[in-house]
Structures are given as C-alpha cells and as structure tokens.
PDB file of N, CA and C in Angstrom:
ATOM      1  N   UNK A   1       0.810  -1.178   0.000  1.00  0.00           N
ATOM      2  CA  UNK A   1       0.000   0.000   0.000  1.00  0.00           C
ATOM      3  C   UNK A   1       0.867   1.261   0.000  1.00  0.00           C
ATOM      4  N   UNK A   2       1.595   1.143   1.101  1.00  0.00           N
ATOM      5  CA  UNK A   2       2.700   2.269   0.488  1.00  0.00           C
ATOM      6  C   UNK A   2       3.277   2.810  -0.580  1.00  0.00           C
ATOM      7  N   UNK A   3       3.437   1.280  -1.146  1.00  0.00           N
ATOM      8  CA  UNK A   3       4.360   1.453  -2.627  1.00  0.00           C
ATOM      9  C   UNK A   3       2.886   2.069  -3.538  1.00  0.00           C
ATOM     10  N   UNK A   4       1.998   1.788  -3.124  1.00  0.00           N
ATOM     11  CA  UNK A   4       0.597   2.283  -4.412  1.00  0.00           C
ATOM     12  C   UNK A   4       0.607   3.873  -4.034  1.00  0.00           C
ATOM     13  N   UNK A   5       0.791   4.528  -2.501  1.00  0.00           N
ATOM     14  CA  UNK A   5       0.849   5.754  -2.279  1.00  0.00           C
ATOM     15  C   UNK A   5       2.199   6.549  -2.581  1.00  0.00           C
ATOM     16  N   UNK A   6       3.239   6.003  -2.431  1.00  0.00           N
ATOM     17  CA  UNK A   6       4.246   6.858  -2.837  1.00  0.00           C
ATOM     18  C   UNK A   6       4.606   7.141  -4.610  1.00  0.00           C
ATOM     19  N   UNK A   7       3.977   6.281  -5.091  1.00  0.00           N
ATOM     20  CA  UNK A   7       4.170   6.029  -6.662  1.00  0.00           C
ATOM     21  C   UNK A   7       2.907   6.837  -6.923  1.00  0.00           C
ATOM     22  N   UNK A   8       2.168   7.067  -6.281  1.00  0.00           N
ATOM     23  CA  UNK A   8       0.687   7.935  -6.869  1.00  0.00           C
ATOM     24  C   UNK A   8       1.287   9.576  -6.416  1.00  0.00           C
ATOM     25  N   UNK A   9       2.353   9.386  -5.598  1.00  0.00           N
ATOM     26  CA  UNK A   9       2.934  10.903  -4.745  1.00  0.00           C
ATOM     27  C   UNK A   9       3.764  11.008  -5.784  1.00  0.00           C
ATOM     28  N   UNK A  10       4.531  10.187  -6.382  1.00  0.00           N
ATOM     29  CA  UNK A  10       5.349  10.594  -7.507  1.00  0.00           C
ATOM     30  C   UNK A  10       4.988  11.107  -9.115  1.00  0.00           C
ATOM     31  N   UNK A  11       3.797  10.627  -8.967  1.00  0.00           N
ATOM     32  CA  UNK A  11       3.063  10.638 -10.429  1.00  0.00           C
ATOM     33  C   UNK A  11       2.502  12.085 -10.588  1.00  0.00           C
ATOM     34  N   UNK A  12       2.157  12.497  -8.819  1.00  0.00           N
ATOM     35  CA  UNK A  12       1.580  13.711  -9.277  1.00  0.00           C
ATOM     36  C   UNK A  12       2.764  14.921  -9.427  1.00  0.00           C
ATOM     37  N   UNK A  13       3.932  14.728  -8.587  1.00  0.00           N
ATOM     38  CA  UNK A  13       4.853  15.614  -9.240  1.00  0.00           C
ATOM     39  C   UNK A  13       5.409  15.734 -10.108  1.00  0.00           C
ATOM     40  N   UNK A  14       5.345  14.554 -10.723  1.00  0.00           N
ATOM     41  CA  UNK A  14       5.887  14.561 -12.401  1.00  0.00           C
ATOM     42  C   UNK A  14       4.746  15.227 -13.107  1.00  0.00           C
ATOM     43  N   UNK A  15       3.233  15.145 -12.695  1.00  0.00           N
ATOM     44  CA  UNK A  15       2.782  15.787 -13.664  1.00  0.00           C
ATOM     45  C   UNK A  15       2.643  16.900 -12.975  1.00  0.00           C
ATOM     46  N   UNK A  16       2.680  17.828 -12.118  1.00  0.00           N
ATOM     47  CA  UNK A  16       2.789  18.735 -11.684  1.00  0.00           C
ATOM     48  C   UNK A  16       3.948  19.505 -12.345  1.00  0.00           C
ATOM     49  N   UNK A  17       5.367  19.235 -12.371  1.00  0.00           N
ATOM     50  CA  UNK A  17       6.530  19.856 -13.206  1.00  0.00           C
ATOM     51  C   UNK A  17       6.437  19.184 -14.347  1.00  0.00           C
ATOM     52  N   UNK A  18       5.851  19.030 -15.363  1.00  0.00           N
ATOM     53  CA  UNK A  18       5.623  18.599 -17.103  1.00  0.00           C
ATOM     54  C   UNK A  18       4.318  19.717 -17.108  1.00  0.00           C
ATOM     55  N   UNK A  19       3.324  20.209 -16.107  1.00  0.00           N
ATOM     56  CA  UNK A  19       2.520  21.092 -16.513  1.00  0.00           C
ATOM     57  C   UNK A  19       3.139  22.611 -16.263  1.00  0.00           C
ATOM     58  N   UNK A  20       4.147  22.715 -15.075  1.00  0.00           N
ATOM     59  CA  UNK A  20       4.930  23.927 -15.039  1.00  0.00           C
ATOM     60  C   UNK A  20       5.810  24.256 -16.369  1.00  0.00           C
ATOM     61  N   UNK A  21       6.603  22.820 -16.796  1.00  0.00           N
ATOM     62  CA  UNK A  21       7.037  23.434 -17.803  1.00  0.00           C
ATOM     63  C   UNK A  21       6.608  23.437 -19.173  1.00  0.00           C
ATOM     64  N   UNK A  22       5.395  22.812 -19.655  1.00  0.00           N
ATOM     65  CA  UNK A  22       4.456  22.834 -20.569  1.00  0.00           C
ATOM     66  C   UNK A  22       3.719  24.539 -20.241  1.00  0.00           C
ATOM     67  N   UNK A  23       3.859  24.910 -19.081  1.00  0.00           N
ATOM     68  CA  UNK A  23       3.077  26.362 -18.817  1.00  0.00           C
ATOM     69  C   UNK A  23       4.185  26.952 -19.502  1.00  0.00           C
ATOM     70  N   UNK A  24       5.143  27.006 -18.870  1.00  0.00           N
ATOM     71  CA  UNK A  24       6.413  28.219 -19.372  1.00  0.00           C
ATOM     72  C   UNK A  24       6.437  27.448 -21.276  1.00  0.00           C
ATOM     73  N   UNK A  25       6.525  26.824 -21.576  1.00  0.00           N
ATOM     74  CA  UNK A  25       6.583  26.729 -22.890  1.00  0.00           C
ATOM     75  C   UNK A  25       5.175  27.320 -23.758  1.00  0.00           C
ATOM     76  N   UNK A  26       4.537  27.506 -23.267  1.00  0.00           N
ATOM     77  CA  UNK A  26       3.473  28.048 -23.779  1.00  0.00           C
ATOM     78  C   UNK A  26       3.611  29.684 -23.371  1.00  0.00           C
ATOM     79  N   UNK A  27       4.142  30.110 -22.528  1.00  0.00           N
ATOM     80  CA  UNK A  27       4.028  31.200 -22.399  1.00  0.00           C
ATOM     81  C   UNK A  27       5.366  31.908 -23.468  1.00  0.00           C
ATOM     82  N   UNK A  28       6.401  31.204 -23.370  1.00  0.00           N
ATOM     83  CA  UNK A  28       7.409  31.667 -24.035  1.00  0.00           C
ATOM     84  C   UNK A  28       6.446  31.255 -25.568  1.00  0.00           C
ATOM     85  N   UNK A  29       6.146  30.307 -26.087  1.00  0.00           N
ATOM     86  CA  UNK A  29       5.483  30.456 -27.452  1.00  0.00           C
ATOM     87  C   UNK A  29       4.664  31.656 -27.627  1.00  0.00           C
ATOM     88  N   UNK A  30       3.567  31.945 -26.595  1.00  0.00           N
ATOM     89  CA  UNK A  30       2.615  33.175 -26.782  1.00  0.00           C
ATOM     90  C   UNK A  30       3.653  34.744 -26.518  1.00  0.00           C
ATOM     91  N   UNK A  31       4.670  34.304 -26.049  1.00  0.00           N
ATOM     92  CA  UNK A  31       5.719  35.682 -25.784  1.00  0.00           C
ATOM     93  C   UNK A  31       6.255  35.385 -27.440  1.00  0.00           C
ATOM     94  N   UNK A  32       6.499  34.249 -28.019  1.00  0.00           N
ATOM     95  CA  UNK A  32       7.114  34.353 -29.786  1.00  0.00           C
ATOM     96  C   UNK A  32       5.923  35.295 -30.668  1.00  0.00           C
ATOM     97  N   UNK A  33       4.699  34.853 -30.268  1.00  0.00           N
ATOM     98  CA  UNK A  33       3.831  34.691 -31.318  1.00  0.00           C
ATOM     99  C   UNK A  33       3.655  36.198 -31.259  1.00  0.00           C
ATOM    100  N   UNK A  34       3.952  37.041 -29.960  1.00  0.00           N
ATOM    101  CA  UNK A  34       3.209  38.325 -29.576  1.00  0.00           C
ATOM    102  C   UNK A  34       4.597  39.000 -30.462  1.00  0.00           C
ATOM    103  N   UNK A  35       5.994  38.605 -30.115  1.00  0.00           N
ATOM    104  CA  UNK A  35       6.896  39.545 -30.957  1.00  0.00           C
ATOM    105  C   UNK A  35       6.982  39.210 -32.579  1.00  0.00           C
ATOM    106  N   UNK A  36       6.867  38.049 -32.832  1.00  0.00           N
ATOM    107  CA  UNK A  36       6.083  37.633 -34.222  1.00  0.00           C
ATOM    108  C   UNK A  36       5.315  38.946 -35.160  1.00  0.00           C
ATOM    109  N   UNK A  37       4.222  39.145 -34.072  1.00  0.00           N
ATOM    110  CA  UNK A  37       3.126  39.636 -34.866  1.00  0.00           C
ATOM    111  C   UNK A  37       3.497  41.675 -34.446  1.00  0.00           C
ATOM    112  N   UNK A  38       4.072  41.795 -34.031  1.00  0.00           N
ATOM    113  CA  UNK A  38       4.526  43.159 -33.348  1.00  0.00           C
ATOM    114  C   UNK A  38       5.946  43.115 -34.722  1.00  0.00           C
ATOM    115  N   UNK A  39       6.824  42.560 -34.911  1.00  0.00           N
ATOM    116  CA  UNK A  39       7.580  42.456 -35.901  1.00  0.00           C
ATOM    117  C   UNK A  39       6.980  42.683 -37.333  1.00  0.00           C
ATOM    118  N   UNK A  40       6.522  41.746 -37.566  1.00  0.00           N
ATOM    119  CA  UNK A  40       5.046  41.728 -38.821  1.00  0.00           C
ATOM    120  C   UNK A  40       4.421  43.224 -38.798  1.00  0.00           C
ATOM    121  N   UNK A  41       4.446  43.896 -37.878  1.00  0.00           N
ATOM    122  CA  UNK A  41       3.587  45.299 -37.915  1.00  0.00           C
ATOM    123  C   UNK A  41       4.705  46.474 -38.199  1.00  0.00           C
ATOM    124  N   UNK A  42       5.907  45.652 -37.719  1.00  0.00           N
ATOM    125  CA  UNK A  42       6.876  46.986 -38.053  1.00  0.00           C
ATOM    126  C   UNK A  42       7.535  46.818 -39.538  1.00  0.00           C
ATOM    127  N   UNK A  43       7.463  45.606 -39.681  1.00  0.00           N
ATOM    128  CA  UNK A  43       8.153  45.422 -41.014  1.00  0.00           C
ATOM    129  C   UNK A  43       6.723  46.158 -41.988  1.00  0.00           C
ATOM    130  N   UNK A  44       5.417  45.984 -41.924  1.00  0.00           N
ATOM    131  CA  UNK A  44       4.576  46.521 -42.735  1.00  0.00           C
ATOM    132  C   UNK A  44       5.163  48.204 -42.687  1.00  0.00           C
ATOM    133  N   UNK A  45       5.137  48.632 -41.366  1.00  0.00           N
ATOM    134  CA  UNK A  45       5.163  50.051 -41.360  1.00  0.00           C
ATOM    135  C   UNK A  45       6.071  50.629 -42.144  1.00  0.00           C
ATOM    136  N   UNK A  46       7.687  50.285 -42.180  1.00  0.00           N
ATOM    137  CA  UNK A  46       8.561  50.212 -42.939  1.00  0.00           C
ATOM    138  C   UNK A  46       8.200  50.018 -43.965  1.00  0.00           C
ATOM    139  N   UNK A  47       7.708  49.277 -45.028  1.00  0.00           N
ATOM    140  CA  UNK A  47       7.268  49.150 -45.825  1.00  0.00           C
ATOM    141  C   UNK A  47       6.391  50.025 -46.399  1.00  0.00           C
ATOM    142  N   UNK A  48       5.390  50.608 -45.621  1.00  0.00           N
ATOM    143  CA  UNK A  48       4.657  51.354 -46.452  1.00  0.00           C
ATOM    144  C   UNK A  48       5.269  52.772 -46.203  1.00  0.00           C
ATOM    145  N   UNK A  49       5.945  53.201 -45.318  1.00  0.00           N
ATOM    146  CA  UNK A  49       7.160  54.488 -45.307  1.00  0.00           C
ATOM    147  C   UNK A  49       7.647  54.235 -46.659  1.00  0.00           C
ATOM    148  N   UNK A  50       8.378  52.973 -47.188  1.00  0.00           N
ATOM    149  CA  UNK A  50       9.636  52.947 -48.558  1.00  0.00           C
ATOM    150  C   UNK A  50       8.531  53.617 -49.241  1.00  0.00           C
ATOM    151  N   UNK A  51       7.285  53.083 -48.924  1.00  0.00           N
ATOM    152  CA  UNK A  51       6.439  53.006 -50.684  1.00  0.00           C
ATOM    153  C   UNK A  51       5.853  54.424 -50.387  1.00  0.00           C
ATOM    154  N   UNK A  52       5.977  55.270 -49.441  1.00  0.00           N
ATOM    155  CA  UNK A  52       5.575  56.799 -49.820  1.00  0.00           C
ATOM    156  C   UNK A  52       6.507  57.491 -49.700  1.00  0.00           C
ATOM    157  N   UNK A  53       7.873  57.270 -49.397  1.00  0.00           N
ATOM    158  CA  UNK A  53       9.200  57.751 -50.112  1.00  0.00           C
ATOM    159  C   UNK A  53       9.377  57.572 -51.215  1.00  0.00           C
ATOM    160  N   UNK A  54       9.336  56.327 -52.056  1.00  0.00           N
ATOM    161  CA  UNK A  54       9.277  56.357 -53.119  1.00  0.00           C
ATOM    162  C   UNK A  54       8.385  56.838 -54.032  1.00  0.00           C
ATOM    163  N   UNK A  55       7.411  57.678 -53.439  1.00  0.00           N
ATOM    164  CA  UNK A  55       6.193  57.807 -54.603  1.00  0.00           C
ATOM    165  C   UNK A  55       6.743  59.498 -54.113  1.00  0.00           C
ATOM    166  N   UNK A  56       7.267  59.936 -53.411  1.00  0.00           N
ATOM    167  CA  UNK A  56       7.383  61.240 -53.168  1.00  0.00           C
ATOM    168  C   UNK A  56       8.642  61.752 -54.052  1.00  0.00           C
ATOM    169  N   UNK A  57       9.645  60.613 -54.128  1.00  0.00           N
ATOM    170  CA  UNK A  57      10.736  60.613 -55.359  1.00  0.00           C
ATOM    171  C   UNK A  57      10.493  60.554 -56.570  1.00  0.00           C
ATOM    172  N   UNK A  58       8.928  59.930 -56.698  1.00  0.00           N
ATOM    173  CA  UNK A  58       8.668  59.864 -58.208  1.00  0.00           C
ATOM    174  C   UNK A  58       8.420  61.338 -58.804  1.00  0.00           C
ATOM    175  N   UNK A  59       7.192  61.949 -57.685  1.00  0.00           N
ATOM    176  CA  UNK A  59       6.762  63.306 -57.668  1.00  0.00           C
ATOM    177  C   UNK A  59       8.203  63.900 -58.191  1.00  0.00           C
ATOM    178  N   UNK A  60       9.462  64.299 -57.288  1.00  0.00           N
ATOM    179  CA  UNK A  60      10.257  65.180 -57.258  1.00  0.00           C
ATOM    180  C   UNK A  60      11.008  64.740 -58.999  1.00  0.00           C
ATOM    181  N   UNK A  61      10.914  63.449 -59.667  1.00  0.00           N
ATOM    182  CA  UNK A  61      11.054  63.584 -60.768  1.00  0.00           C
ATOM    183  C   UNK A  61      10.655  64.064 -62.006  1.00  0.00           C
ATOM    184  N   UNK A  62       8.912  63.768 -61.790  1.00  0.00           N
ATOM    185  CA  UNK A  62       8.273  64.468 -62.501  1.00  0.00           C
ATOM    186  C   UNK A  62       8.454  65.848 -62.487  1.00  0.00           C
ATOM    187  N   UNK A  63       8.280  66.379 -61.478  1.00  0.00           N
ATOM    188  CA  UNK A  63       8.554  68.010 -61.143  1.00  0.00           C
ATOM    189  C   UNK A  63       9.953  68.167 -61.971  1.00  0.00           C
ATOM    190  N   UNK A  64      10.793  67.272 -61.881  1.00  0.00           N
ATOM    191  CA  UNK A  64      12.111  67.868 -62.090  1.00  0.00           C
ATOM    192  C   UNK A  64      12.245  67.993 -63.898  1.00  0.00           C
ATOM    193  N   UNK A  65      11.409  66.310 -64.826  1.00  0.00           N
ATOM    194  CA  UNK A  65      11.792  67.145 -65.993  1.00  0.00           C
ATOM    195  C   UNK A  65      10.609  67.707 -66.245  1.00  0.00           C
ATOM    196  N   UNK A  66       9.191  68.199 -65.615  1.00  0.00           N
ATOM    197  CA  UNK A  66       8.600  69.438 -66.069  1.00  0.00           C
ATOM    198  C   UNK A  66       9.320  70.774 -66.123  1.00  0.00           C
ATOM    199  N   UNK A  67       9.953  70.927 -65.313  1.00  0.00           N
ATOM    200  CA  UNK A  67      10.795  72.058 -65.017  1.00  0.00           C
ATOM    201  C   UNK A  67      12.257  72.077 -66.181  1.00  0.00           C
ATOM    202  N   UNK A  68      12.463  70.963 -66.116  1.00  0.00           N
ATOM    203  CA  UNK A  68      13.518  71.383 -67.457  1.00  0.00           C
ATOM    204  C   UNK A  68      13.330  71.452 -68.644  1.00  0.00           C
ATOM    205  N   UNK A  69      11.640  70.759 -69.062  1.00  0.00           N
ATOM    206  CA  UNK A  69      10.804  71.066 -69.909  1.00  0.00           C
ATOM    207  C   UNK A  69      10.607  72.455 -70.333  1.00  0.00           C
ATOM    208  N   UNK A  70      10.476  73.447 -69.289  1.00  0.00           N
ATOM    209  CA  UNK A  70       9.803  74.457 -69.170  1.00  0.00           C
ATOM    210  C   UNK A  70      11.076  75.390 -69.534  1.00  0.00           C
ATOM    211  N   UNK A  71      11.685  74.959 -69.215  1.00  0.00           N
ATOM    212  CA  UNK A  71      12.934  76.111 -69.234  1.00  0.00           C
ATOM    213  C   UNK A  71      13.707  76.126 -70.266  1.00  0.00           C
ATOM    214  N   UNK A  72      13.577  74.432 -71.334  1.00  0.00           N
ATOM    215  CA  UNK A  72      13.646  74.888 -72.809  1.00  0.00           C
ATOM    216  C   UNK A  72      12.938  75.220 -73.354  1.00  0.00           C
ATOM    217  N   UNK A  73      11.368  75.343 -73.056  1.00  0.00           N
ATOM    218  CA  UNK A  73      10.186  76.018 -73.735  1.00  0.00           C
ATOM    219  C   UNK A  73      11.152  77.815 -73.659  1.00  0.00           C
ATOM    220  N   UNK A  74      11.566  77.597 -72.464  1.00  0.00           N
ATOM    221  CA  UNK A  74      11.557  79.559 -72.355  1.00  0.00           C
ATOM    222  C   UNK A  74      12.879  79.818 -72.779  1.00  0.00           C
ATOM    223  N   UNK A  75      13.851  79.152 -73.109  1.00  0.00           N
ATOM    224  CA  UNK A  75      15.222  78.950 -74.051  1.00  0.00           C
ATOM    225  C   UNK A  75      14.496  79.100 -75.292  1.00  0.00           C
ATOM    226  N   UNK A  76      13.649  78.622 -76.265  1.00  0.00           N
ATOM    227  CA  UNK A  76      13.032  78.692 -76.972  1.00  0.00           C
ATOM    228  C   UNK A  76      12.880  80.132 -77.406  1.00  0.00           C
ATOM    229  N   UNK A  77      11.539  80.183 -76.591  1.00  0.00           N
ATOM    230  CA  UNK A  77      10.578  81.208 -76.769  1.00  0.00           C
ATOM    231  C   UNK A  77      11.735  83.119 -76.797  1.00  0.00           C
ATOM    232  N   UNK A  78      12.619  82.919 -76.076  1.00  0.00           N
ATOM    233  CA  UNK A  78      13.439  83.604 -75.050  1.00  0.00           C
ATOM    234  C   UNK A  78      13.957  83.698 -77.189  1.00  0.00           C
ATOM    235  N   UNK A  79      14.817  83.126 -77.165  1.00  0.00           N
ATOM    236  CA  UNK A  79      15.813  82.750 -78.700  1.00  0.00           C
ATOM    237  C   UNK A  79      14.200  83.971 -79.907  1.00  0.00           C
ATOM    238  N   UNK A  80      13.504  82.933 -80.399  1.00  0.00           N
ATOM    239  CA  UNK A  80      12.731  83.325 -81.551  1.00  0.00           C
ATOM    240  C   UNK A  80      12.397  85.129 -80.712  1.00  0.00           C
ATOM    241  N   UNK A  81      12.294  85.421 -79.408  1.00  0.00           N
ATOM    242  CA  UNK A  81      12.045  87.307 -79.234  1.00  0.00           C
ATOM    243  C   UNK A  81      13.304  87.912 -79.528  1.00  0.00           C
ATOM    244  N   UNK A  82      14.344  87.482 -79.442  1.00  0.00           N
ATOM    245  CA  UNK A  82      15.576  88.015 -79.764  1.00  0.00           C
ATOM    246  C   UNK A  82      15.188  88.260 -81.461  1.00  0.00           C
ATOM    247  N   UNK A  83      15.580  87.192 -82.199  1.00  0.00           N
ATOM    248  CA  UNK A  83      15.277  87.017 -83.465  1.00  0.00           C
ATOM    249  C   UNK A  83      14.485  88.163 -83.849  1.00  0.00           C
ATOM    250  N   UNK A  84      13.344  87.988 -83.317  1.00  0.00           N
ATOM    251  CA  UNK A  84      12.111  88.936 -83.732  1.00  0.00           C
ATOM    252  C   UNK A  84      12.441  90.240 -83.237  1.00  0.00           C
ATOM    253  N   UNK A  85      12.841  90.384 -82.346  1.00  0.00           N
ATOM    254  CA  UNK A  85      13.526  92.291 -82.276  1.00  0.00           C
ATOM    255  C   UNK A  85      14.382  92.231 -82.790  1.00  0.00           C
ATOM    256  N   UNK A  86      15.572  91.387 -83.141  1.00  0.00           N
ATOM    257  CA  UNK A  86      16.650  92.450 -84.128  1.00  0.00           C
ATOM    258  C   UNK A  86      15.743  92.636 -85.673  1.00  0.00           C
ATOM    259  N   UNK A  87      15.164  91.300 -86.063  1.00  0.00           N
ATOM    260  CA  UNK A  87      14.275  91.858 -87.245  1.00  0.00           C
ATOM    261  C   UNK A  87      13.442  93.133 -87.504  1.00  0.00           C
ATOM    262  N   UNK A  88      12.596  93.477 -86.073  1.00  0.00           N
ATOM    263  CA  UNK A  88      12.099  94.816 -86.012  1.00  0.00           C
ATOM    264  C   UNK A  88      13.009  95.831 -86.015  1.00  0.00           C
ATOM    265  N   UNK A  89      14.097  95.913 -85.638  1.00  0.00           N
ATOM    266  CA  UNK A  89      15.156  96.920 -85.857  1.00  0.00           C
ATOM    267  C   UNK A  89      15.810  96.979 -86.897  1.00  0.00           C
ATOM    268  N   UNK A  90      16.166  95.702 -87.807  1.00  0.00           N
ATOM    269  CA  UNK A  90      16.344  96.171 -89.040  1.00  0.00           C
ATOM    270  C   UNK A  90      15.387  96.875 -89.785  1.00  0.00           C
ATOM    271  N   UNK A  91      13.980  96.317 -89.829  1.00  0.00           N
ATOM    272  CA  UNK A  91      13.133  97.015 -90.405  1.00  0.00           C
ATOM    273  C   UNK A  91      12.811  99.016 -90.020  1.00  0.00           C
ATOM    274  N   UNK A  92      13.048  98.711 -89.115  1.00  0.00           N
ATOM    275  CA  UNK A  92      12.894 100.125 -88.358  1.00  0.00           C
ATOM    276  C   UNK A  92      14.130 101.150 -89.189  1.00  0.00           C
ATOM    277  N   UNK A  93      15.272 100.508 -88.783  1.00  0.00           N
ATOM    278  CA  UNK A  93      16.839 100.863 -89.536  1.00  0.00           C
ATOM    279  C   UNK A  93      16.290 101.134 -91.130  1.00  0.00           C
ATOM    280  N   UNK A  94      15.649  99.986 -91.605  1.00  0.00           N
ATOM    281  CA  UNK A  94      15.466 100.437 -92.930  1.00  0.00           C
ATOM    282  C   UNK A  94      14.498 101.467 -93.565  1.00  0.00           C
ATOM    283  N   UNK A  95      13.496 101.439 -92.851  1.00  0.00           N
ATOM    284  CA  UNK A  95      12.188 102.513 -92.902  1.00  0.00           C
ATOM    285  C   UNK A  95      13.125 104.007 -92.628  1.00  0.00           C
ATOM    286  N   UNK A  96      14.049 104.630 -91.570  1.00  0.00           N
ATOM    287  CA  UNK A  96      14.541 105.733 -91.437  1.00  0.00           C
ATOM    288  C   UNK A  96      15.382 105.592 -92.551  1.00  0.00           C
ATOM    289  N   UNK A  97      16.263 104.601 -92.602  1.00  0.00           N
ATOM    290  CA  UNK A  97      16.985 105.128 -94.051  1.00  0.00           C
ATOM    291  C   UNK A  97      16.177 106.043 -95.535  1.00  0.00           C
ATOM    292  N   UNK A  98      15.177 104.967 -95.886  1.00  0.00           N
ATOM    293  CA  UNK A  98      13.866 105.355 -96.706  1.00  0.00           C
ATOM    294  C   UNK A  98      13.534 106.901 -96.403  1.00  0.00           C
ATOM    295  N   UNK A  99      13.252 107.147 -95.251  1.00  0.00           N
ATOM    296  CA  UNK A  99      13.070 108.470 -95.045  1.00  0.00           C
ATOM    297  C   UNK A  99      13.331 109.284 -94.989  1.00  0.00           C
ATOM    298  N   UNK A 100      14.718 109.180 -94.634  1.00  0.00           N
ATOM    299  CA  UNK A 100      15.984 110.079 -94.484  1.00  0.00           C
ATOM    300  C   UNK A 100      16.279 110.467 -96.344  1.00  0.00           C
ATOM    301  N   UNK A 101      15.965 109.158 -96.802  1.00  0.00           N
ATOM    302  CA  UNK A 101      16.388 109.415 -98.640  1.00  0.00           C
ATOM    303  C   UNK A 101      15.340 110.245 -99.106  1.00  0.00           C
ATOM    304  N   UNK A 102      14.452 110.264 -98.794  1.00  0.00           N
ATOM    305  CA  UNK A 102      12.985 110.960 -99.788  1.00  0.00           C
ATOM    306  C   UNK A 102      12.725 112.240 -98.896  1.00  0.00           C
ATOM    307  N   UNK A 103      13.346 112.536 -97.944  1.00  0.00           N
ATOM    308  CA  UNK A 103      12.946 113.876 -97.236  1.00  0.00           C
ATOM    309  C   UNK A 103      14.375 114.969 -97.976  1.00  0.00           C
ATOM    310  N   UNK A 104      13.620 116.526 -98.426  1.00  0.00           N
ATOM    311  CA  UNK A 104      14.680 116.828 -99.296  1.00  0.00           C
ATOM    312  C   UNK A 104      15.449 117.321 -98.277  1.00  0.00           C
ATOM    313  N   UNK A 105      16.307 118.029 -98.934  1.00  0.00           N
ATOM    314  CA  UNK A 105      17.704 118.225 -98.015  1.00  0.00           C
ATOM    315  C   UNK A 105      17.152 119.983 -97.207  1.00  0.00           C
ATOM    316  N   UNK A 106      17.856 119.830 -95.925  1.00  0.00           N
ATOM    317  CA  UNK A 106      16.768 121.145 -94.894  1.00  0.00           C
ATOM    318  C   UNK A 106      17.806 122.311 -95.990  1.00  0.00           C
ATOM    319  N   UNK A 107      16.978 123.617 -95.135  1.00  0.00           N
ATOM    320  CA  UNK A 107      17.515 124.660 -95.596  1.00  0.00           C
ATOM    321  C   UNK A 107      18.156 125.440 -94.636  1.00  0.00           C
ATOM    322  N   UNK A 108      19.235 125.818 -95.210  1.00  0.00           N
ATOM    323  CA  UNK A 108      20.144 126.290 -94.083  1.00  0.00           C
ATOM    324  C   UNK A 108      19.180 127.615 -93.358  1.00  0.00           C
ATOM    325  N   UNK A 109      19.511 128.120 -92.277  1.00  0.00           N
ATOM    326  CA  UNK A 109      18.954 128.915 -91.533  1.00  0.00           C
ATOM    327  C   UNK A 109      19.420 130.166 -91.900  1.00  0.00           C
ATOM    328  N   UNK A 110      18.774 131.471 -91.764  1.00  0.00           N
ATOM    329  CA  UNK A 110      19.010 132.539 -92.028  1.00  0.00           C
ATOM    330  C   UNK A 110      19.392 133.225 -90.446  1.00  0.00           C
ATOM    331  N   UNK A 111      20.530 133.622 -90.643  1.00  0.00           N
ATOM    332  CA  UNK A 111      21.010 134.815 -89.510  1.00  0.00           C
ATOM    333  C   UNK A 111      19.930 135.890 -89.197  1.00  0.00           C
ATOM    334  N   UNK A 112      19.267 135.871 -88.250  1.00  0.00           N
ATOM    335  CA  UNK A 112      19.181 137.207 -87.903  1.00  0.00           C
ATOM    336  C   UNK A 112      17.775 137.450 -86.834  1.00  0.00           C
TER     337      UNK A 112
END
C-alpha cells in the first residue's frame, strides 16, 4: 500500500513539473507569437514608409523634368524674341533710311 501511495505521490509531481514546464513553454510560445506579430507590424510600417518615399521621389522627378521642360520652352521662346527684335530693328533701320532718302535736303537757316 505504500508502494501504491508513494508512486501515486510521484506521479503527481511529475505531472505537476511537465505542466509547469508545458506552462512556461506556452508562455514563451505566446511571448514568440506576440513579438512575431509586433515584428510583422513593423516590417509593414517600414514598408509602407519605402512606398511613400518612393512615390514622393517619383513626384520630385516628374517636377524635375517638367521644369527642365519648361525652361527649354523659355530657351526657346526667349531665342525666336531676340530674333524677332533684331528683325524689327532692321526694319525700323530700314524705314529711317527710306526716309531720311525721300525727305529733301533742310535749308540752311538765315542769320538774324
């Protein structure tokens, strides 16, 4: 009878420490699963930071060749007004010549 009580005293501390450390193994799993899923949230966050850095780099490209777009439009535009005023000044140059030829010659002034 003894031997049936001390072997029933032993049985329960074995399962007594297999449920302590079946507890701590479960707790350390639910301590994995919690930095698991806390990891998983930072790696998303990171992730969606790259992807609105990168869409903010796309912006600053677009901007960048609109802008150099723009500034050979006005290299352009800038070039053909040059063009077009020295043309008006020749014409101008040539109209006074014209005028200067067909206007008769002045008359000298009289003293007095």
């Amino acid at each position: 009878m003894a031997a049936l009580v001390l072997t029933g005293a032993l049985a329960l501390v074995v399962y007594k420490t297999r449920t302590r450390h079946n507890d701590k193994g479960t707790t350390i799993r639910d301590q994995a699963d919690d930095d698991a899923l806390r990891l998983h949230r930072q790696e998303a966050l990171a992730d969606e930071f790259d992807a609105r850095a990168h869409a903010a780099q796309v912006e600053v490209d677009i901007k960048t060749v609109r802008a150099c777009s723009l500034q050979q439009q006005a290299t352009v535009h800038r070039s053909e007004a040059v063009t077009s005023r020295d043309q008006l000044n020749d014409l101008r140059d040539s109209a006074d010549k014209l005028n200067a030829a067909a206007r008769p010659p002045a008359m000298p002034r009289r003293a007095g």
